[in-house]
Protein backbone atom coordinates (compact mmCIF):
# COMPACT_ATOMS: atom_id res chain seq x y z
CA UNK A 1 15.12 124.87 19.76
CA UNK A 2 17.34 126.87 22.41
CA UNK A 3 19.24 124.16 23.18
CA UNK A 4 19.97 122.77 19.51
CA UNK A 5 21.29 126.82 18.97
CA UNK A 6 23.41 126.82 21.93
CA UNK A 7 25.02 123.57 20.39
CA UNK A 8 25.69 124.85 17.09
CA UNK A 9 27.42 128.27 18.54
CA UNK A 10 29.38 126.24 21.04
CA UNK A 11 30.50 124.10 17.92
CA UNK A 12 30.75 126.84 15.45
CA UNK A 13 33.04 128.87 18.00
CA UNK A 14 35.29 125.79 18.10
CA UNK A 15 35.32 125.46 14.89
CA UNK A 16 36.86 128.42 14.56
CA UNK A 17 39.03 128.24 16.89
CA UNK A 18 37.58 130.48 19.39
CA UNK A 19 36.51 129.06 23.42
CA UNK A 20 33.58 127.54 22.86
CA UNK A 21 31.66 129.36 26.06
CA UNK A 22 31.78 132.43 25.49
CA UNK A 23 33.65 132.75 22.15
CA UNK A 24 35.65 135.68 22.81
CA UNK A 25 39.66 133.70 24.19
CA UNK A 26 41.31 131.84 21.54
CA UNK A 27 41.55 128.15 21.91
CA UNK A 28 45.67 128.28 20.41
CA UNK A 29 48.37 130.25 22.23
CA UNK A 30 50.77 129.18 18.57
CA UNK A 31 50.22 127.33 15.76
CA UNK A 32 49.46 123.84 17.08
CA UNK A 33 49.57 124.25 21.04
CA UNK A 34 46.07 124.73 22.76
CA UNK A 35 46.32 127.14 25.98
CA UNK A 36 45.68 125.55 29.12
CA UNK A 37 42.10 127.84 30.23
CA UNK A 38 40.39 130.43 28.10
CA UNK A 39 42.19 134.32 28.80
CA UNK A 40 38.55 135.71 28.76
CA UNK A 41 36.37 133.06 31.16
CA UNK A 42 38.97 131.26 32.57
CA UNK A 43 37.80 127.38 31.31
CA UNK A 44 40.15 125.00 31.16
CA UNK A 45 39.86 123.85 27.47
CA UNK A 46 41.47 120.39 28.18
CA UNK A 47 40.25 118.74 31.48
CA UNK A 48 40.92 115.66 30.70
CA UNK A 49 43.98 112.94 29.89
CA UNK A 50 43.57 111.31 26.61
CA UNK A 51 41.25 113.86 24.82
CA UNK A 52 43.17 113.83 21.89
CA UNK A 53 41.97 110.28 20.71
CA UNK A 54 38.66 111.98 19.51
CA UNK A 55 40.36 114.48 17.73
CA UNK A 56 42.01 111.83 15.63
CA UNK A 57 38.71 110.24 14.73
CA UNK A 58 37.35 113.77 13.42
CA UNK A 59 40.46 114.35 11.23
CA UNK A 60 39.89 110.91 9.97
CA UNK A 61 36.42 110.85 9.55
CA UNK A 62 36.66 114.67 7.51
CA UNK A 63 40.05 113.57 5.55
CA UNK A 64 39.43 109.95 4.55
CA UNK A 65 36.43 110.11 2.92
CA UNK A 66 37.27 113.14 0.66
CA UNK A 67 40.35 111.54 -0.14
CA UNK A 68 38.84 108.51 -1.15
CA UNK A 69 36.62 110.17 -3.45
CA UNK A 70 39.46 111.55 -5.12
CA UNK A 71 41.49 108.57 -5.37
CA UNK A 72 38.18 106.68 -7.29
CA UNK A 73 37.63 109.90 -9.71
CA UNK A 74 41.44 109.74 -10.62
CA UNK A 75 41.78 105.99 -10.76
CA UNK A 76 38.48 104.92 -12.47
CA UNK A 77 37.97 108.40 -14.96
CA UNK A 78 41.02 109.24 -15.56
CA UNK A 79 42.51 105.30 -15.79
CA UNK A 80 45.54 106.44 -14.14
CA UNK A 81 48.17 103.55 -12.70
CA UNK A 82 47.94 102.58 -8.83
CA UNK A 83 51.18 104.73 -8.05
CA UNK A 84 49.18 108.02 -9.06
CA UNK A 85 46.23 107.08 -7.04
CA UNK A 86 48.34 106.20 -4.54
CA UNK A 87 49.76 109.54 -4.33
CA UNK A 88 46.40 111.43 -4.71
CA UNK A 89 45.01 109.70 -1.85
CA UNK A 90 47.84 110.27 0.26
CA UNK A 91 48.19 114.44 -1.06
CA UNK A 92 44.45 115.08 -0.55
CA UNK A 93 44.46 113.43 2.96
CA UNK A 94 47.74 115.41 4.03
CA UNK A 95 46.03 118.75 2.33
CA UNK A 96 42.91 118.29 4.85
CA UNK A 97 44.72 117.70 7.84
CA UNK A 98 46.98 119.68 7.26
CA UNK A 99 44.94 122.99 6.07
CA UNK A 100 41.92 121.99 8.88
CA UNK A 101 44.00 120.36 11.63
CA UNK A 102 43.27 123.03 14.07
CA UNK A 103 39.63 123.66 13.04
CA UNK A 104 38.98 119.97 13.92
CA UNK A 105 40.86 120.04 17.55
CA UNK A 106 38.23 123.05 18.18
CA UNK A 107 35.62 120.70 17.23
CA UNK A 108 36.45 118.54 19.56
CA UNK A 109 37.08 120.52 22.34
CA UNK A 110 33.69 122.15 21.67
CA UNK A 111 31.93 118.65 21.72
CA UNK A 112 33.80 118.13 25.09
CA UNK A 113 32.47 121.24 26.29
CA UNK A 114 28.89 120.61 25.20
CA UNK A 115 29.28 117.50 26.94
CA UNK A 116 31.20 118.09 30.36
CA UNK A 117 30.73 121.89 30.80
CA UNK A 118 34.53 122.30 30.68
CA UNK A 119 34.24 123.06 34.21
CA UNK A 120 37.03 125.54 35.74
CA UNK A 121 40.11 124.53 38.10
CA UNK A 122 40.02 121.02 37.23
């Protein structure tokens, strides 16, 4: 039970966009750039090359599947041509990344800490 708490503040802290260890250093230094180690512990939030491919399958995985619902409830209730379902799809998609894009990359760099510790000085 302590451990399944631990990983649902470590992933609620990167969720919301604050360092997932001891939640007090924000993970973003502007709107989109992640700081390089957290001003209050000192973890490096990014320790490895390439962690950005898991950020893109969150974003997909919370986008597409909302959008997809949307695109069915405006193409099959509301009989609308393949141009405006098009376009739904493609608005509600943008709106989620868009709007959570930053929520998500805290996800994921909280799931990389639960995982590797996020050592420091790496």
């Amino acid at each position: 039970m302590k451990l399944l708490r631990r990983w649902w503040k470590a992933l609620w802290r990167g969720a919301t966009c604050r360092c997932p260890k001891c939640g007090q250093g924000a993970l973003y230094e502007t709107f989109l750039r992640v700081r390089k180690t957290c001003p209050a512990c000192g973890v490096t939030f990014q320790p490895y090359a390439g962690d950005s491919l898991g950020v893109y399958a969150i974003c997909y995985g919370l986008s597409v599947v909302p959008a997809i619902a949307a695109a069915i409830l405006v193409g099959f209730y509301l009989n609308s041509n393949p141009y405006v379902v098009l376009a739904t799809f493609a608005g509600v998609s943008g709106s989620i990344l868009f709007g959570l894009f930053r929520n998500m990359k805290g996800l994921w760099i909280a799931l990389v800490f639960l995982m590797t510790g996020l050592r420091k000085n790496l």
